[in-house]
Protein backbone atom coordinates (compact mmCIF):
# COMPACT_ATOMS: atom_id res chain seq x y z
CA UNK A 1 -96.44 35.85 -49.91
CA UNK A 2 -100.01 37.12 -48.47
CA UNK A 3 -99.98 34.98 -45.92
CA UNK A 4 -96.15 36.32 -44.77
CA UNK A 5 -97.29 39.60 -45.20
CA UNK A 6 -100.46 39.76 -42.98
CA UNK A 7 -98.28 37.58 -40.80
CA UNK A 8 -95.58 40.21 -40.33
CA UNK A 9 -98.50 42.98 -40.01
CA UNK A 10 -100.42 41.42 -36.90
CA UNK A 11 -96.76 41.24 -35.46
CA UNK A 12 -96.61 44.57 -35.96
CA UNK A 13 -99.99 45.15 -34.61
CA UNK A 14 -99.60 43.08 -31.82
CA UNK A 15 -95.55 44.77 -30.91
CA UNK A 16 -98.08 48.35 -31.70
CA UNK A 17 -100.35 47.76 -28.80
CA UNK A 18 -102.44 50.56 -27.53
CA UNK A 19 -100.79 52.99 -29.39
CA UNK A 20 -102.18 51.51 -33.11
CA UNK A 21 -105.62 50.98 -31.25
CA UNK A 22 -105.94 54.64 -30.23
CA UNK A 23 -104.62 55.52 -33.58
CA UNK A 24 -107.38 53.49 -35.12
CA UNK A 25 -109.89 54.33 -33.20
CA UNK A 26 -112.90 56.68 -34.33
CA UNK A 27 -112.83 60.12 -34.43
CA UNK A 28 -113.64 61.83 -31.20
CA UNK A 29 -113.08 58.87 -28.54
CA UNK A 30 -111.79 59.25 -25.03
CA UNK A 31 -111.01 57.39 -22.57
CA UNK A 32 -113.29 56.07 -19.67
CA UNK A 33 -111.80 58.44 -16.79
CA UNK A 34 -112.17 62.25 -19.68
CA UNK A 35 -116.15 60.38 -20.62
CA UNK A 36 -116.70 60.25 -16.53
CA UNK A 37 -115.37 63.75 -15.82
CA UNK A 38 -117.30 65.07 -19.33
CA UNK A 39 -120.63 62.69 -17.70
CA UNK A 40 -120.52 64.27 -13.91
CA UNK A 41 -119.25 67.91 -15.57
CA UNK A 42 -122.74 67.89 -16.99
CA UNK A 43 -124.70 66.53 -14.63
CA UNK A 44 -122.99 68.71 -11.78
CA UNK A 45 -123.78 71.93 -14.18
CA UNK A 46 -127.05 71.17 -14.67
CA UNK A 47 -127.82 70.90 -11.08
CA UNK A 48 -125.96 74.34 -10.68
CA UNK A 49 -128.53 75.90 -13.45
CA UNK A 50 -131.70 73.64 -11.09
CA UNK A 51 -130.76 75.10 -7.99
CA UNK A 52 -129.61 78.49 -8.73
CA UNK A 53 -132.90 78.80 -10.67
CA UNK A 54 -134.35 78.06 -7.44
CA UNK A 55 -132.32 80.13 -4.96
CA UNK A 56 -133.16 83.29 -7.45
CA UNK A 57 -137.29 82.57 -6.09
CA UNK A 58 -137.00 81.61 -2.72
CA UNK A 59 -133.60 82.90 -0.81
CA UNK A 60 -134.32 85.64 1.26
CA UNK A 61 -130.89 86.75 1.79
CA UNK A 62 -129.86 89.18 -1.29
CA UNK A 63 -126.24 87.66 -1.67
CA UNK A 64 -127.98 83.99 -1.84
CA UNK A 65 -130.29 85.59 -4.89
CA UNK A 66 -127.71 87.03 -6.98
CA UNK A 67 -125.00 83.61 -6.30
CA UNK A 68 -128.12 82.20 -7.68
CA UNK A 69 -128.55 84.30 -10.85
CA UNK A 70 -124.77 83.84 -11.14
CA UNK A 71 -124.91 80.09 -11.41
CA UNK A 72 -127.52 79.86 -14.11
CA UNK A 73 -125.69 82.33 -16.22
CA UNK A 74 -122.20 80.98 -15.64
CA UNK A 75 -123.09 77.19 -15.55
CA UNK A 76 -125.56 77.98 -18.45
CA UNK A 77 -122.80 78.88 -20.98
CA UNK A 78 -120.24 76.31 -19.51
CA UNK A 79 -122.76 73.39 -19.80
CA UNK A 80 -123.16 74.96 -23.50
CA UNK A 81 -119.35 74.47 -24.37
CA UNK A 82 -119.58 71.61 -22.90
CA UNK A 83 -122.04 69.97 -24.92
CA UNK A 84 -119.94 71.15 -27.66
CA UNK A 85 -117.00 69.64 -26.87
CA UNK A 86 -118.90 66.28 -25.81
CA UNK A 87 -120.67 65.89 -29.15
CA UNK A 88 -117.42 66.66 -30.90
CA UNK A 89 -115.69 63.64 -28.92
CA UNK A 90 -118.50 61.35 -29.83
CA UNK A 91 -119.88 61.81 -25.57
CA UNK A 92 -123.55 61.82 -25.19
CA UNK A 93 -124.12 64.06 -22.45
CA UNK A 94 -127.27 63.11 -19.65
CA UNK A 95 -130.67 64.85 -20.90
CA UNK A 96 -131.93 65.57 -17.26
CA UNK A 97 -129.63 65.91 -13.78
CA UNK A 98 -129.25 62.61 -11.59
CA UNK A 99 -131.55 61.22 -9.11
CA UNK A 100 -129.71 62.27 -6.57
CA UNK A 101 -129.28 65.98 -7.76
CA UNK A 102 -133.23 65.33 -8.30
CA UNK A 103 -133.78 64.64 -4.47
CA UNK A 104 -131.76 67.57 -3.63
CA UNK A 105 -133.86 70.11 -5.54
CA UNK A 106 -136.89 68.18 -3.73
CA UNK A 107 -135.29 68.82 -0.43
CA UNK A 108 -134.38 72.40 -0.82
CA UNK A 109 -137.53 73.01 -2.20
CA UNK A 110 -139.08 72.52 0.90
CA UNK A 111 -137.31 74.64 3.37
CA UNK A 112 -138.19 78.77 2.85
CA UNK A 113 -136.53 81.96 4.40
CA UNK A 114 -133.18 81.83 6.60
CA UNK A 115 -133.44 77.84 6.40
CA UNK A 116 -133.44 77.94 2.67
CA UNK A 117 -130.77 80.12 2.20
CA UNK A 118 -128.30 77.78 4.90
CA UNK A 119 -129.00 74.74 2.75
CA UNK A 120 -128.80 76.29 -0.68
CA UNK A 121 -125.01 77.89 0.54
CA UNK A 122 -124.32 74.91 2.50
CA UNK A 123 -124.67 72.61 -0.67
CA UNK A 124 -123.16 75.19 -3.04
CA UNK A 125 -119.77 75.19 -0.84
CA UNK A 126 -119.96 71.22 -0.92
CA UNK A 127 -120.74 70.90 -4.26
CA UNK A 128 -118.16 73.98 -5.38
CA UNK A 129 -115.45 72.13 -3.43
CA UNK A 130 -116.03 68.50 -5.63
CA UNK A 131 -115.99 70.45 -8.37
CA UNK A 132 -112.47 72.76 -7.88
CA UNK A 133 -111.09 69.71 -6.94
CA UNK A 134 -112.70 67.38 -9.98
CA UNK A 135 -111.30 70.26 -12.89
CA UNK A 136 -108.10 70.56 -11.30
CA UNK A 137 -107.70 66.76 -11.40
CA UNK A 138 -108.67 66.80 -15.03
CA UNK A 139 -107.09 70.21 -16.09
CA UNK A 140 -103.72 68.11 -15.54
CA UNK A 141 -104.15 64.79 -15.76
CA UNK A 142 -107.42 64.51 -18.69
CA UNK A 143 -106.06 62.24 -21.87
CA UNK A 144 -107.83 64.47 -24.42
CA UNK A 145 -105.52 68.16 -24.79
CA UNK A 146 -109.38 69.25 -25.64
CA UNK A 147 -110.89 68.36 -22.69
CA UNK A 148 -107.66 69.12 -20.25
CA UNK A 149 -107.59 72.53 -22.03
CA UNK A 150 -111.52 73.29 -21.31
CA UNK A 151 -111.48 71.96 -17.36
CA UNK A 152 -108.40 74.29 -17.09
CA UNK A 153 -110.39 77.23 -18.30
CA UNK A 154 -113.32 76.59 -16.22
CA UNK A 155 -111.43 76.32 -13.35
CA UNK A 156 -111.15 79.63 -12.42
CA UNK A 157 -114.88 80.62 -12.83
CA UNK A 158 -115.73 77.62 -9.95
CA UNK A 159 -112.66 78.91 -7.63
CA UNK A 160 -114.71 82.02 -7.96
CA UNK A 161 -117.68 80.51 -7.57
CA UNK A 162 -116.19 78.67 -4.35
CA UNK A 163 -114.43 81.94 -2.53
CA UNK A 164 -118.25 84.20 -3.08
CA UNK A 165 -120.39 81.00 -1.50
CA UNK A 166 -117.86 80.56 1.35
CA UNK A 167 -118.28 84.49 1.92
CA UNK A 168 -122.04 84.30 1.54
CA UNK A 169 -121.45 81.15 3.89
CA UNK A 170 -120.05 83.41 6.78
CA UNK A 171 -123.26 86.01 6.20
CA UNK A 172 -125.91 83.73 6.24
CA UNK A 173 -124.86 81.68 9.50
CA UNK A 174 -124.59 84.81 11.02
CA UNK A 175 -128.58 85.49 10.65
């Protein structure tokens, strides 16, 4: 009778598929693409908080400065509610930015005056437009209704973010 029993439930385990997985699985997991997006959301906003940090000392244009100030406040809070939602979903977020993000800052550090402040907008449009196009991606198509829902409200702080840089853009290649 036992044996018939656990018989008939791995049938129905088996005929379940993904769906008893996901309902068995622990509280807070996502899938690989929403733990990527959640991974690069943080490193890409802690690089915001780096090099607006950075553009807030050394820019010499006054519209680079204050873009600056802007994306350590704004990018401050959203990398806060995004640590929240990560540790709520069981995602442990990077400590420090990427290597890459690291080499950057290194970079930009160098350069001073009207140079500085072409870099600093140049990679703040690039960066802005991987990221408008990254949230919209996973405001519609994220697994987790969580994570969809908090990509969807961030969005329109980066498409701000993205129209002011491209307008400082158009100022500072004019100098």
């Amino acid at each position: 009778m036992i044996r018939a029993w656990l018989a008939a439930v791995m049938v129905a385990a088996m005929v379940a598929g993904p769906g008893l997985a996901l309902a068995r699985s622990p509280r807070g997991a996502v899938s690989d693409a929403d733990r990527k997006f959640l991974e690069e959301a943080a490193e890409g906003g802690q690089m915001e908080v780096v090099l607006g940090e950075l553009a807030k000392d050394k820019a010499s244009n006054d519209a680079v400065k204050q873009f600056g100030q802007r994306m350590v406040t704004d990018h401050g809070k959203a990398n806060q509610k995004l640590a929240q939602l990560a540790s709520g979903k069981g995602v442990e977020m990077p400590k420090q930015p990427p290597r890459k993000g690291q080499m950057e800052k290194d970079r930009l550090s160098k350069a001073s005056g009207a140079a500085f402040d072409r870099e600093y907008v140049k990679m703040m449009v690039e960066d802005h437009e991987k990221d408008v196009a990254a949230f919209k991606r996973a405001s519609q198509q994220a697994q987790d209704p969580d994570i969809k829902a908090w990509a969807a409200k961030t969005l329109p702080t980066l498409e701000s973010h993205l129209k002011s840089i491209k307008q400082i853009e158009s100022q500072v290649a004019r100098k």
